[in-house]
Protein backbone atom coordinates (compact mmCIF):
# COMPACT_ATOMS: atom_id res chain seq x y z
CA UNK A 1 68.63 -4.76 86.05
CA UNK A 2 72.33 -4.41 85.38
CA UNK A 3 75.19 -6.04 87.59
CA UNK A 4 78.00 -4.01 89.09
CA UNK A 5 81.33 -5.06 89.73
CA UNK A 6 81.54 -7.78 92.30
CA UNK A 7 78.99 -9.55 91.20
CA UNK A 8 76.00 -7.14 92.71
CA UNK A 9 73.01 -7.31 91.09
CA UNK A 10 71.46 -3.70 91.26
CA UNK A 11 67.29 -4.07 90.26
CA UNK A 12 65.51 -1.28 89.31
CA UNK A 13 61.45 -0.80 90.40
CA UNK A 14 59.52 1.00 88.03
CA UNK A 15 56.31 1.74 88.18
CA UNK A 16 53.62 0.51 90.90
CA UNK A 17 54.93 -1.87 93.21
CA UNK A 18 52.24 -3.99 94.94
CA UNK A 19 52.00 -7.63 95.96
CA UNK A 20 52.06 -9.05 92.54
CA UNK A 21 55.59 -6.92 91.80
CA UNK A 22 56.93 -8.22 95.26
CA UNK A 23 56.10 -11.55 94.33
CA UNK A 24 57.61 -11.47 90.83
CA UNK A 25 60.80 -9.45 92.81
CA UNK A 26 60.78 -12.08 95.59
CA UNK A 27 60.90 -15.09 93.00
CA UNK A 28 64.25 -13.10 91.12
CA UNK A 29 65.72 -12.67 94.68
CA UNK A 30 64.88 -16.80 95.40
CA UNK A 31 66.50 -17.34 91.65
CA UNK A 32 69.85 -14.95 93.15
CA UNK A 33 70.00 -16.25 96.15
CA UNK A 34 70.27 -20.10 94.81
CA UNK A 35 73.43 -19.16 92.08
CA UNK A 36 75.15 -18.12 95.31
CA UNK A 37 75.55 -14.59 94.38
CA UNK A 38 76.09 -12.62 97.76
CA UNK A 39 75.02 -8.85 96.83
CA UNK A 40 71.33 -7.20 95.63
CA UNK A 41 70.11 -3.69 95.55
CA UNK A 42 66.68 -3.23 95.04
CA UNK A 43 65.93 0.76 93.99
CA UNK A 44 62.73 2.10 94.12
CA UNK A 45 63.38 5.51 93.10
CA UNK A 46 61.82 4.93 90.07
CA UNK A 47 58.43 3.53 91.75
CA UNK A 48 55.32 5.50 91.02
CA UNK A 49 53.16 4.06 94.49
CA UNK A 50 54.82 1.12 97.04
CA UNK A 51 51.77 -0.26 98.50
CA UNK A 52 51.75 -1.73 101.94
CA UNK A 53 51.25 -5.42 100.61
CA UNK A 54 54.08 -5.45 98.16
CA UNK A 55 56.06 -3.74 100.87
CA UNK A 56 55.40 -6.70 103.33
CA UNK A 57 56.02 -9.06 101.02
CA UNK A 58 58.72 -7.42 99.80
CA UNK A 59 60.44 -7.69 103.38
CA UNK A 60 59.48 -11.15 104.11
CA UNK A 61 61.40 -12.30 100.66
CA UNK A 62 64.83 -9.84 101.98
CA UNK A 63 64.76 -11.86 105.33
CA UNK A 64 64.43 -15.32 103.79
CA UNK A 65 67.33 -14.11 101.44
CA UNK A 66 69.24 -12.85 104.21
CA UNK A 67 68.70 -15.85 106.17
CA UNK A 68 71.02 -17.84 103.97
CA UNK A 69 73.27 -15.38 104.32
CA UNK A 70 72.98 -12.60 101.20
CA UNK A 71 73.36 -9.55 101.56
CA UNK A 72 70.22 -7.00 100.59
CA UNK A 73 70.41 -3.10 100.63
CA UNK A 74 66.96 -1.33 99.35
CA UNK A 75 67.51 2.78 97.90
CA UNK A 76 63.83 4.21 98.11
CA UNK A 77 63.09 8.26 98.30
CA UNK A 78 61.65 9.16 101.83
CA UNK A 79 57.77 8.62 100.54
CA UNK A 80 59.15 4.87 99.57
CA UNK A 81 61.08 4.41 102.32
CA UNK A 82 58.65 5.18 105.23
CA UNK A 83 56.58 2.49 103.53
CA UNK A 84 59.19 0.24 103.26
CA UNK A 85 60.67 0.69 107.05
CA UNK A 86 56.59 0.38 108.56
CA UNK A 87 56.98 -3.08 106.37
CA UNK A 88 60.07 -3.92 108.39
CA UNK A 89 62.81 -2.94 106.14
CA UNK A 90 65.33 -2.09 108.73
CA UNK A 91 65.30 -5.64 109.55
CA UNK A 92 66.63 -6.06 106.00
CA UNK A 93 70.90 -7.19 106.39
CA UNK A 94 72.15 -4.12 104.96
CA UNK A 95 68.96 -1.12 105.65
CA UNK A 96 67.48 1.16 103.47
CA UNK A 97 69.78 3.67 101.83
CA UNK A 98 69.57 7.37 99.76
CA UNK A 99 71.18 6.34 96.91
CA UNK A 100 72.30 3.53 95.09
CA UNK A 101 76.17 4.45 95.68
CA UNK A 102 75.62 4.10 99.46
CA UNK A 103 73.91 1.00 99.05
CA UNK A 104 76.62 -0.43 96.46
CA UNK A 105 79.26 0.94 99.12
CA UNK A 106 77.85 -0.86 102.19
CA UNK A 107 77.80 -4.08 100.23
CA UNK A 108 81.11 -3.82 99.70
CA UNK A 109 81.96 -3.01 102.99
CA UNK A 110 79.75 -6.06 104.10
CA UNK A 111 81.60 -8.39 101.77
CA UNK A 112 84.93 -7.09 103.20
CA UNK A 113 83.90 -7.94 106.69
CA UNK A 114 82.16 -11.95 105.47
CA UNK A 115 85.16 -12.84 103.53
CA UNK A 116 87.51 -11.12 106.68
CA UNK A 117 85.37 -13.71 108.90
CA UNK A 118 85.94 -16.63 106.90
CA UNK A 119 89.64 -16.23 106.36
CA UNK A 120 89.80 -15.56 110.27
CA UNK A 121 88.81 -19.07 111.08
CA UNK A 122 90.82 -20.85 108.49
CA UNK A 123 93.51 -22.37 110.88
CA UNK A 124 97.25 -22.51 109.81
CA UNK A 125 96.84 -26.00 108.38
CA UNK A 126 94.09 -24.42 105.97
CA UNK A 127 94.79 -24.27 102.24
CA UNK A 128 92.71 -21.42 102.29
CA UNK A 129 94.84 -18.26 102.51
């Protein structure tokens, strides 16, 4: 794991990743998603085998997190990724990306557009500015 600026938290899947991996990434992303930090990438480039299970599982955590509003872009290789999109991952806020750089960039651009939203409805008697 390592966090990028912005506060982005980029998480790195190594190895298999079935439902016992989704559930120890789901409760991290439950843990993010509570200190109000607005950005994840989850890469699985590094996976060895996404199973169908941890896949699911893995998509049902990404909409809960993206329910309260957090943003979530997954990097996966095209093996990972057709796994990840039968699971649903194109439901995900942000999609399933390449590479991380895309991912990172689409966050940004996502962030952009949120905080462009909120300062948008602050009316002129706002002290927001």
């Amino acid at each position: 794991m390592r966090w990028e600026d912005g506060g982005v938290l980029v998480v790195q899947v190594v190895g298999r990743f079935d439902a016992d991996a989704a559930a120890e990434l789901g409760a991290l992303m439950g843990r993010l998603d509570a200190t109000g930090q607005s950005g994840l990438v989850v890469d699985f480039h590094d996976a060895e085998h996404c199973d169908a299970d941890g896949a699911r599982r893995f998509v049902e955590a990404g909409l809960a997190m993206a329910a309260d509003g957090s943003a979530l872009a997954v990097v996966a290789d095209a093996a990972e990724q057709a796994v990840l999109r039968a699971a649903g991952a194109d439901r995900l806020s942000l999609g399933v990306h390449d590479d991380v750089a895309a991912a990172l960039e689409e966050i940004s651009r996502w962030t952009a557009d949120t905080l462009g939203d909120r300062d948008a409805g602050a009316g002129s008697g706002s002290a927001l500015r």
